[in-house]
Protein backbone atom coordinates (compact mmCIF):
# COMPACT_ATOMS: atom_id res chain seq x y z
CA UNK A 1 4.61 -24.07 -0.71
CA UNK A 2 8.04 -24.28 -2.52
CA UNK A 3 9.96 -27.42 -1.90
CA UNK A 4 13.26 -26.76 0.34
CA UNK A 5 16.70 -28.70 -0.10
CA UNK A 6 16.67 -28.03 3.60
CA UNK A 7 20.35 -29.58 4.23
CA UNK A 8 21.84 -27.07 1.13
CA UNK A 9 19.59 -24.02 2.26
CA UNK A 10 20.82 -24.48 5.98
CA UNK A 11 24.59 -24.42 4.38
CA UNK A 12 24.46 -21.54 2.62
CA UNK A 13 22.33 -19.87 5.51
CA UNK A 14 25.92 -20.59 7.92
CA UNK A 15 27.67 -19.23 5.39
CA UNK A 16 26.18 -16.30 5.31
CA UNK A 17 25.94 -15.59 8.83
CA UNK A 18 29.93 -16.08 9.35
CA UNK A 19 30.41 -13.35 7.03
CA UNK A 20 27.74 -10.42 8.27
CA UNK A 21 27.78 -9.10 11.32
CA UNK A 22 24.36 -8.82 13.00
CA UNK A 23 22.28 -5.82 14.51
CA UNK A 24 18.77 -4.60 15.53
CA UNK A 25 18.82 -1.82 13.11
CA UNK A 26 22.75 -2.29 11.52
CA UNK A 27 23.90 0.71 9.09
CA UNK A 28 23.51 0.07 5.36
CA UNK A 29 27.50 0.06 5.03
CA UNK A 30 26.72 -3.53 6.85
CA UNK A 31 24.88 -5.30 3.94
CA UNK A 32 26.08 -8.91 3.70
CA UNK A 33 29.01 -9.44 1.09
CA UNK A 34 27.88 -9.62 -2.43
CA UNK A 35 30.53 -12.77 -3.35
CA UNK A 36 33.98 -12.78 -4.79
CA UNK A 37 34.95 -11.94 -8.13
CA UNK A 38 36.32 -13.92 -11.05
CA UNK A 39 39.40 -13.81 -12.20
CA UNK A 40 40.01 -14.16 -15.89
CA UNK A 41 41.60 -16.98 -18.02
CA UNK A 42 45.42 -15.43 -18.71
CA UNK A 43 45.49 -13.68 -21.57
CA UNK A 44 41.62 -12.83 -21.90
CA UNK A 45 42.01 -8.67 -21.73
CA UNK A 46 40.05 -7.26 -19.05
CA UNK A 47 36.45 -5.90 -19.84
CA UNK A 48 36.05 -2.15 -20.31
CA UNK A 49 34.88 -0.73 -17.09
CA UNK A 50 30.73 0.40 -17.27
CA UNK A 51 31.33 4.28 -17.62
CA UNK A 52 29.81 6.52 -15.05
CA UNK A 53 26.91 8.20 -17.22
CA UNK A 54 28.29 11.97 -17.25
CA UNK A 55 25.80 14.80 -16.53
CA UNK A 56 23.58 15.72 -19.30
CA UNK A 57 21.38 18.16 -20.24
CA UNK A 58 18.48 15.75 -19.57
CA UNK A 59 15.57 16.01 -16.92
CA UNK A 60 12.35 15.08 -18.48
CA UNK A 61 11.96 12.23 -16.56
CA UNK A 62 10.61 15.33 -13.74
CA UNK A 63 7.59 16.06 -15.84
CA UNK A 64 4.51 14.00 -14.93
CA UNK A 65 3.35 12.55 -18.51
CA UNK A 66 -0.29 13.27 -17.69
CA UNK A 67 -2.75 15.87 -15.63
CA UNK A 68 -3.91 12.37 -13.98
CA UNK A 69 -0.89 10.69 -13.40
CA UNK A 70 -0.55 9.96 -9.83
CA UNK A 71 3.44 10.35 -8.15
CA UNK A 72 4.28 7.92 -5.67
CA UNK A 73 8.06 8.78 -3.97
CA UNK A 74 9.92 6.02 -1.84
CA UNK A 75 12.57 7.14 -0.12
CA UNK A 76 14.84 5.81 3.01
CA UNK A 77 16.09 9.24 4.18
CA UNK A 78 18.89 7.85 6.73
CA UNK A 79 17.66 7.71 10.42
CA UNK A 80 15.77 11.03 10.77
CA UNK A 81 18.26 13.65 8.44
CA UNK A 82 15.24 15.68 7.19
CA UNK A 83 14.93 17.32 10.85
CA UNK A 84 17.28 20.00 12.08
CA UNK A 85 19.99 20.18 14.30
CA UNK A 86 19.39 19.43 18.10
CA UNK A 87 16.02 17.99 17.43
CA UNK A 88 15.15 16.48 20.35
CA UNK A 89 12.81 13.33 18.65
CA UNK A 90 16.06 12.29 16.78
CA UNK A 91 16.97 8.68 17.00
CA UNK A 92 19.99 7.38 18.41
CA UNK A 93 21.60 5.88 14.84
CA UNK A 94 20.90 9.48 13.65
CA UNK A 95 24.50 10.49 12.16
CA UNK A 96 23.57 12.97 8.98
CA UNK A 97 21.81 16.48 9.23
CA UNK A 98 20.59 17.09 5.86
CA UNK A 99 16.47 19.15 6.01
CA UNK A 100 17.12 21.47 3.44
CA UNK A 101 18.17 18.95 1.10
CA UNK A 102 15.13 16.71 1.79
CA UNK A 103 12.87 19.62 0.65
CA UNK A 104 14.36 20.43 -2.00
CA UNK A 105 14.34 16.45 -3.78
CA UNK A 106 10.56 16.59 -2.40
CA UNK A 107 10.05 20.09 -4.17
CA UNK A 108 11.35 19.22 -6.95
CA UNK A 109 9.80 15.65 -7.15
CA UNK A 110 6.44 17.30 -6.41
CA UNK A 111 4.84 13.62 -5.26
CA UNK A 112 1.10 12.88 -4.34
CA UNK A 113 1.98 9.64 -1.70
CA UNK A 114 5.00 9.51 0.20
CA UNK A 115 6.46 6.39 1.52
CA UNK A 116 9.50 7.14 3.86
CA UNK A 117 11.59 4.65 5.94
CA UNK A 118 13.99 5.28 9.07
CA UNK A 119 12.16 7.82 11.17
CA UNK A 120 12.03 7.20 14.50
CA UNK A 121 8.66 5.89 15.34
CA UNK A 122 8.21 8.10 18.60
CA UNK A 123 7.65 11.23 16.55
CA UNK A 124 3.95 12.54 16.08
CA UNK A 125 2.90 11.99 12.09
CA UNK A 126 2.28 15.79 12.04
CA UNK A 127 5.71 16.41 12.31
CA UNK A 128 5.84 14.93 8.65
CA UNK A 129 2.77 16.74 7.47
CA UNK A 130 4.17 19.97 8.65
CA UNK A 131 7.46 19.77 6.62
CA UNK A 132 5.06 19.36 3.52
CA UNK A 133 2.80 21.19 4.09
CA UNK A 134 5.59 23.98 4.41
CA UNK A 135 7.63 22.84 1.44
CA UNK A 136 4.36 23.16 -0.45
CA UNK A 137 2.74 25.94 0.50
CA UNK A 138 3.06 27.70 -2.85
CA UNK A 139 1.12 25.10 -4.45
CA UNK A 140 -2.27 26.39 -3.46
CA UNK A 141 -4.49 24.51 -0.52
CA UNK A 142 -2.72 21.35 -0.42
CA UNK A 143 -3.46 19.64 3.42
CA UNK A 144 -0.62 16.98 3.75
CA UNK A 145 -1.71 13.96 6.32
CA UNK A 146 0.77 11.35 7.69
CA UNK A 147 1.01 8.45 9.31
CA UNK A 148 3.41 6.36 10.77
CA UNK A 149 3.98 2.72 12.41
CA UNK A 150 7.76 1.50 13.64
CA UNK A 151 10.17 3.43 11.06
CA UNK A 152 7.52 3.96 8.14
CA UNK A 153 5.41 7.02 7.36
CA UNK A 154 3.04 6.94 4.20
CA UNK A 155 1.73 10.72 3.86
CA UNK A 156 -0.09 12.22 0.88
CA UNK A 157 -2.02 15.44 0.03
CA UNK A 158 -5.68 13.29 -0.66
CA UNK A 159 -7.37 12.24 2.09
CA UNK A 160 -5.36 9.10 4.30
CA UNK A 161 -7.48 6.97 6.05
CA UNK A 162 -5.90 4.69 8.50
CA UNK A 163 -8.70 3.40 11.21
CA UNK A 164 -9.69 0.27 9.61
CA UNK A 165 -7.02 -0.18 6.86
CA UNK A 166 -4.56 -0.86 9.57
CA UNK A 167 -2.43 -4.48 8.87
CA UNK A 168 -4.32 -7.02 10.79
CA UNK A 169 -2.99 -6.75 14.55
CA UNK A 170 -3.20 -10.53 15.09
CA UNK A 171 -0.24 -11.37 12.03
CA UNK A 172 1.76 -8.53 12.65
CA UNK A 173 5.08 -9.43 13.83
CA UNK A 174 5.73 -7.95 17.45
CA UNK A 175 7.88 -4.82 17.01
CA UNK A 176 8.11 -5.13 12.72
CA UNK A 177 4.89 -3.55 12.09
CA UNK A 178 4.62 -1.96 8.32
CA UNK A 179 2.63 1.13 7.59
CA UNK A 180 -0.72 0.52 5.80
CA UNK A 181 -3.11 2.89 4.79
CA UNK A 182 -6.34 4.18 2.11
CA UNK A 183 -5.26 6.82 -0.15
CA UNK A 184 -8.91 8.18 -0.72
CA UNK A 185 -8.09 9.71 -4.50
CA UNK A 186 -10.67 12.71 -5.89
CA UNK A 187 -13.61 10.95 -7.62
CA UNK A 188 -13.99 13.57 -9.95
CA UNK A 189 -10.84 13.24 -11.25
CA UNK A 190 -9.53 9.58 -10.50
CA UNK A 191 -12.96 7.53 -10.61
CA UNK A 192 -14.14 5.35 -7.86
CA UNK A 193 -10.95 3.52 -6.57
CA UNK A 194 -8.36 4.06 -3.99
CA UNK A 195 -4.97 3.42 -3.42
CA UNK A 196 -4.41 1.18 -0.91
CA UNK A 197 -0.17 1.53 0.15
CA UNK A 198 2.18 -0.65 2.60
CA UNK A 199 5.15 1.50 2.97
CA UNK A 200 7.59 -1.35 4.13
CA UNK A 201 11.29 -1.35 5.47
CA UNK A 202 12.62 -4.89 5.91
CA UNK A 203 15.19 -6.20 8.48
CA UNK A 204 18.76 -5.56 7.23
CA UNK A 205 21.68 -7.63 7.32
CA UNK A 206 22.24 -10.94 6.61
CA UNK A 207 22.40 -13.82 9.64
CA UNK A 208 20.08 -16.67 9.44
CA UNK A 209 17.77 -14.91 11.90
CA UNK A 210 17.53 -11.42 9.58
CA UNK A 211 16.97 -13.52 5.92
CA UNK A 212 13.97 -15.59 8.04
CA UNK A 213 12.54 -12.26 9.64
CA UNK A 214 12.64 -10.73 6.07
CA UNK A 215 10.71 -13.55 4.80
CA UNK A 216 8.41 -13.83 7.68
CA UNK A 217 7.82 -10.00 7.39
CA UNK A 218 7.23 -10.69 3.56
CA UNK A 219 4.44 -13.35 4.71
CA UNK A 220 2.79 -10.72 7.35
CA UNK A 221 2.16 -8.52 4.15
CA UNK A 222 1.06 -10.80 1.80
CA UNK A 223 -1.68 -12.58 4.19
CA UNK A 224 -2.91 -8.95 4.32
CA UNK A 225 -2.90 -8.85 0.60
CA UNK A 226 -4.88 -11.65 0.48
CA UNK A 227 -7.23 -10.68 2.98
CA UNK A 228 -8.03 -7.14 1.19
CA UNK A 229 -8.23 -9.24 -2.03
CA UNK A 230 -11.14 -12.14 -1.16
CA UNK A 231 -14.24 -11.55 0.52
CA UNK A 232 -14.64 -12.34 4.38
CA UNK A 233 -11.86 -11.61 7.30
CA UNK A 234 -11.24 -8.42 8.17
CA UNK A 235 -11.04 -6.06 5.26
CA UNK A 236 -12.75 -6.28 1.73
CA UNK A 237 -11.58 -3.63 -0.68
CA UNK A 238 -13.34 -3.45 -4.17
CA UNK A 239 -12.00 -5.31 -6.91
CA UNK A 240 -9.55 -3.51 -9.07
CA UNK A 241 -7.92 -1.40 -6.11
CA UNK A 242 -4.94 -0.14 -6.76
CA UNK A 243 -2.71 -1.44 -4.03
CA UNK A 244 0.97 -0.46 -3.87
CA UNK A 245 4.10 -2.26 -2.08
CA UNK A 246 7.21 -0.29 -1.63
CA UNK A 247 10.02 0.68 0.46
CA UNK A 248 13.61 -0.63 1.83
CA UNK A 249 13.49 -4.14 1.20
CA UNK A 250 17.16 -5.05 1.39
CA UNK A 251 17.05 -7.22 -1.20
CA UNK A 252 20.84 -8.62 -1.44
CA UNK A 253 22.08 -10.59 -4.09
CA UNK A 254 24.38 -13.00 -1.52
CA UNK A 255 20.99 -14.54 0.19
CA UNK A 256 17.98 -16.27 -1.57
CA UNK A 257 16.09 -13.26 -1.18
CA UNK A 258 13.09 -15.07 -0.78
CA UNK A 259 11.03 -12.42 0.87
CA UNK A 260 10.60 -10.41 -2.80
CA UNK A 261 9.55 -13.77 -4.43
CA UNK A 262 6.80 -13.61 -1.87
CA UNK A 263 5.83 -10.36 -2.28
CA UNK A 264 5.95 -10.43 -6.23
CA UNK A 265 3.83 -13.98 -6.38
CA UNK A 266 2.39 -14.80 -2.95
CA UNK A 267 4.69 -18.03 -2.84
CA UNK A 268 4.26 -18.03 1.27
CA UNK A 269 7.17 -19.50 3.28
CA UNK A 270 5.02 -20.57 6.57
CA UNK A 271 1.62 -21.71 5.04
CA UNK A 272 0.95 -23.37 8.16
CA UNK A 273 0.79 -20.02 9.50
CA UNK A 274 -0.23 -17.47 7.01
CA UNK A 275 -2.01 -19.72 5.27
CA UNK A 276 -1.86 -20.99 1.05
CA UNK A 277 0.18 -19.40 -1.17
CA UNK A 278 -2.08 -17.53 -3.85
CA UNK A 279 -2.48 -14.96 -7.09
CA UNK A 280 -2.00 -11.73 -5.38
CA UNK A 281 -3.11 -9.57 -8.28
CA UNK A 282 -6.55 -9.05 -9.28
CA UNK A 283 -6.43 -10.66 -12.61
CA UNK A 284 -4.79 -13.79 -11.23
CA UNK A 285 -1.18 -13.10 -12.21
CA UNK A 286 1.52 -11.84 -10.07
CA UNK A 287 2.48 -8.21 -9.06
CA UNK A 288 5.01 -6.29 -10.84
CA UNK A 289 8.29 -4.47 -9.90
CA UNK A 290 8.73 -1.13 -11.42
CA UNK A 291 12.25 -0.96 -11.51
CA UNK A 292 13.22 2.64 -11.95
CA UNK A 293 16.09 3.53 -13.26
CA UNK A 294 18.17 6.43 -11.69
CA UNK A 295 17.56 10.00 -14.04
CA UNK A 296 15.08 7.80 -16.50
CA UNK A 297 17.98 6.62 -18.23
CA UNK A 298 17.60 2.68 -18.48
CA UNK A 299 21.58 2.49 -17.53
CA UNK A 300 21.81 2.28 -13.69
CA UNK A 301 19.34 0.81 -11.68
CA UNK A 302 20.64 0.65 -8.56
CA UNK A 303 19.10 2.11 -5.46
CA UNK A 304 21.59 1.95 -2.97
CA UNK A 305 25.66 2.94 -3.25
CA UNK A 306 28.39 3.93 -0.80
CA UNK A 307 32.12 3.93 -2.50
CA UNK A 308 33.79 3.57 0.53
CA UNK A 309 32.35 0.00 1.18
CA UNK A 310 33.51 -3.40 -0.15
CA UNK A 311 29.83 -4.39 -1.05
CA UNK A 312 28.39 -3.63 -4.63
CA UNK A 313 25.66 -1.18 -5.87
CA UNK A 314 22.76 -2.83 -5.33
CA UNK A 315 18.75 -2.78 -5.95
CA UNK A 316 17.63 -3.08 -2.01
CA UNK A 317 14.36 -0.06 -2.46
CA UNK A 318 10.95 -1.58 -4.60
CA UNK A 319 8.07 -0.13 -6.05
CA UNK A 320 5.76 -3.23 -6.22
CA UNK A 321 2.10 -2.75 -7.92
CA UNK A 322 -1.29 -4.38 -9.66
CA UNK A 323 -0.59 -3.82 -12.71
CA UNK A 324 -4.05 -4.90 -13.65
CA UNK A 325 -4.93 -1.58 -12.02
CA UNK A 326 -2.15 0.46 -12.70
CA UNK A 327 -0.28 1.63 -15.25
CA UNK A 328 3.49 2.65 -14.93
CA UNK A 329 4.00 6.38 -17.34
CA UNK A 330 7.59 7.24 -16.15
CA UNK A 331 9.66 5.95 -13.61
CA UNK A 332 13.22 7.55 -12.03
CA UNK A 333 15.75 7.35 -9.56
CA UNK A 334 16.63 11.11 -8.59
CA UNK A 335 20.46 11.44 -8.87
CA UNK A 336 21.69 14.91 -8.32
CA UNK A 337 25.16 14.14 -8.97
CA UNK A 338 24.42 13.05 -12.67
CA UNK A 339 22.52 16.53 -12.97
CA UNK A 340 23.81 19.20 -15.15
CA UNK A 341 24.08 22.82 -13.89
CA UNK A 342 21.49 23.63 -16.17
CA UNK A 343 19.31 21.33 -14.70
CA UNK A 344 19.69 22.21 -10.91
CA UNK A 345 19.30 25.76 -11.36
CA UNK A 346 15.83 24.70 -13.27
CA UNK A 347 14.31 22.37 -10.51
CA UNK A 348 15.74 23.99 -7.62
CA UNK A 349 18.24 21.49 -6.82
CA UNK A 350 22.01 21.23 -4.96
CA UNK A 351 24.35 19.03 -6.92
CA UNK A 352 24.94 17.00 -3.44
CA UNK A 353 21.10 16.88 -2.34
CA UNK A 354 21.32 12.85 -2.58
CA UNK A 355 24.66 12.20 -1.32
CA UNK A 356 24.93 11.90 2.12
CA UNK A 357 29.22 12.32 2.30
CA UNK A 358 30.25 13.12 -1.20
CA UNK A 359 33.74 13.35 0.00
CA UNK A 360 33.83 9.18 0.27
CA UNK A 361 31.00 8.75 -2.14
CA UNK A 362 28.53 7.85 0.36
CA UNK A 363 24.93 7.42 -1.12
CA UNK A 364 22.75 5.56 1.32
CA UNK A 365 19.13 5.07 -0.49
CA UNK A 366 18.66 7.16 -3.72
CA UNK A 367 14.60 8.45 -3.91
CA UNK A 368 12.30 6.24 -6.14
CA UNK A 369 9.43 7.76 -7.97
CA UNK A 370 6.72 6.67 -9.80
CA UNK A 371 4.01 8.13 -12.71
CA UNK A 372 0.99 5.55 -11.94
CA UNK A 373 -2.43 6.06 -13.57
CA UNK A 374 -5.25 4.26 -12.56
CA UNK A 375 -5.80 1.38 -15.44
CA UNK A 376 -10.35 2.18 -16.10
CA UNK A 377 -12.59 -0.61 -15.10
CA UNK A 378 -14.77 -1.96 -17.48
């Protein structure tokens, strides 16, 4: 267990909470503050300003490298937009209307595994699977299955199996459950493993109370990890599986953020709870972030942006993996805007698709994808 300064920690924890306001489920334009800048000695000219990469003729990064890569999407769609107008299910924070967009991104993404955060956990999973199944019903025979638990749906065209691969019901926190499920992958074409996939959303904001619930929720998943990782508890998987960690995790750059450096090394907060810290990867190494970067480009890798708001472009969404068992062949960030006309007519695409108000430069979460292939077993 890491050693706490507990006297500095609980300082900068007071801190933080006098600056953010609080909420059950607060808007993203209420991320805490991401510090104040520096000004220059006098006379030190000011640095150029990071350019906004202009639209190029450049959209590779769609193609997947290989006939067996496997496309994972994460995406935090803003509290149930991909449904129409007047749909009765919608939740209450629901304030943006934007289904044809969604299908479009998805279309043109064309993704095995879905991961989606901020739909309103009352709706029946099928609701999910039919929008796929209908955005993809050119694609031949593909049967889309969903599933969904609080504000996260994992859905994929292979065969989901959730009875059994549930989280364990004793650690999960009351009300903050994650989605975890099997993604049973073709043998003929994958091999014998799976994919086993927590689709997370962590608590936002940035009191005392919301950075400890986003660590505690970090511990919740890791136990699990290590349950499905060593023989005995509740759930063995065989050695090697893939498993995959991804979703809103409002990672913030004014707190410690100590919930990723769980979920990246199994450093627990609460041993005494959720017991030792371990190795959560097969080979006895960490996991690994995948940090896309938005059109392939290696220049922004933010995942998260509203203009309008006095907090910075930030990296909240993670792709989190074995990479013992996987291996990463492309990764992006779809951004529309950056998107020549050339390349929306080609994919199908609206140069607003991922902009939620482009009028104020309102963002919300940008989609994450993916190219994973399975790394073979000796």
């Amino acid at each position: 267990m890491r050693k706490f300064n507990f006297a500095i920690n609980l300082l900068i924890l007071i801190f933080l909470a006098a600056c953010t306001p609080s909420a059950d489920q607060p808007a993203q334009s209420e991320m805490p503050p991401t510090g104040t800048e520096t000004a220059l000695p006098t006379g030190t000219p000011a640095p150029e300003p990071t350019p906004t990469p202009s639209k190029v003729d450049y959209y590779e990064f769609f193609e997947k490298p290989s006939p067996n890569s496997i496309r994972v999407l994460s995406y935090n769609i803003n509290w149930d937009s991909i449904f129409p107008v007047g749909d009765p299910q919608s939740h209450d924070y629901r304030t943006f209307t934007k289904p044809n967009a969604f299908v479009r991104v998805i279309q043109a993404i064309q993704p095995d595994i879905v991961c989606l955060q901020e739909i309103n956990p009352i709706r029946d999973p099928q609701q999910l699977s039919d929008i796929l199944n209908e955005a993809f019903e050119d694609e031949g025979d593909q049967n889309w299955q969903a599933m969904i638990a609080r504000d996260n749906v994992i859905a994929t065209h292979f065969d989901l199996e959730v009875e059994g691969y549930e989280m364990g019901i004793n650690s999960v926190i009351p009300n903050l459950p994650q989605a975890a499920a099997l993604v049973n992958l073709p043998d003929e074409q994958y091999g014998p493993l799976d994919f086993y996939v927590f689709c997370a959303h962590f608590k936002a904001s940035g009191t005392v109370s919301d950075i400890l619930m986003r660590s505690r929720q970090a511990d919740v998943i890791m136990s699990h990890v290590r349950d499905i990782t060593t023989p005995g508890e509740n759930l063995d998987l065989p050695e090697g599986t893939p498993i995959l960690i991804l979703g809103d995790f409002n990672v913030y750059d004014t707190d410690p953020a100590e919930h990723l450096t769980t979920l990246l090394t199994g450093d627990l907060r609460n041993e005494d709870r959720f017991g030792a810290d371990f190795a959560p990867d097969w080979d006895g190494t960490d996991l690994t972030d995948a940090l896309p970067s938005q059109n392939g480009l290696g220049e922004d890798f933010n995942t998260w942006r509203d203009d309008q708001s006095p907090f910075e472009n930030n990296i909240l969404d993670r792709i989190i993996y074995t990479d013992s068992a996987l291996q990463v062949e492309n990764a992006f960030i779809l951004n529309t805007m950056l998107l020549s006309e050339e390349g929306l007519a080609l994919y199908g695409l609206h140069e607003e698709d991922v902009v939620l108000n482009a009028s104020t430069g309102y963002y919300d979460h940008f989609p994450l994808v993916v190219d994973f292939v399975i790394v073979p077993t000796e």
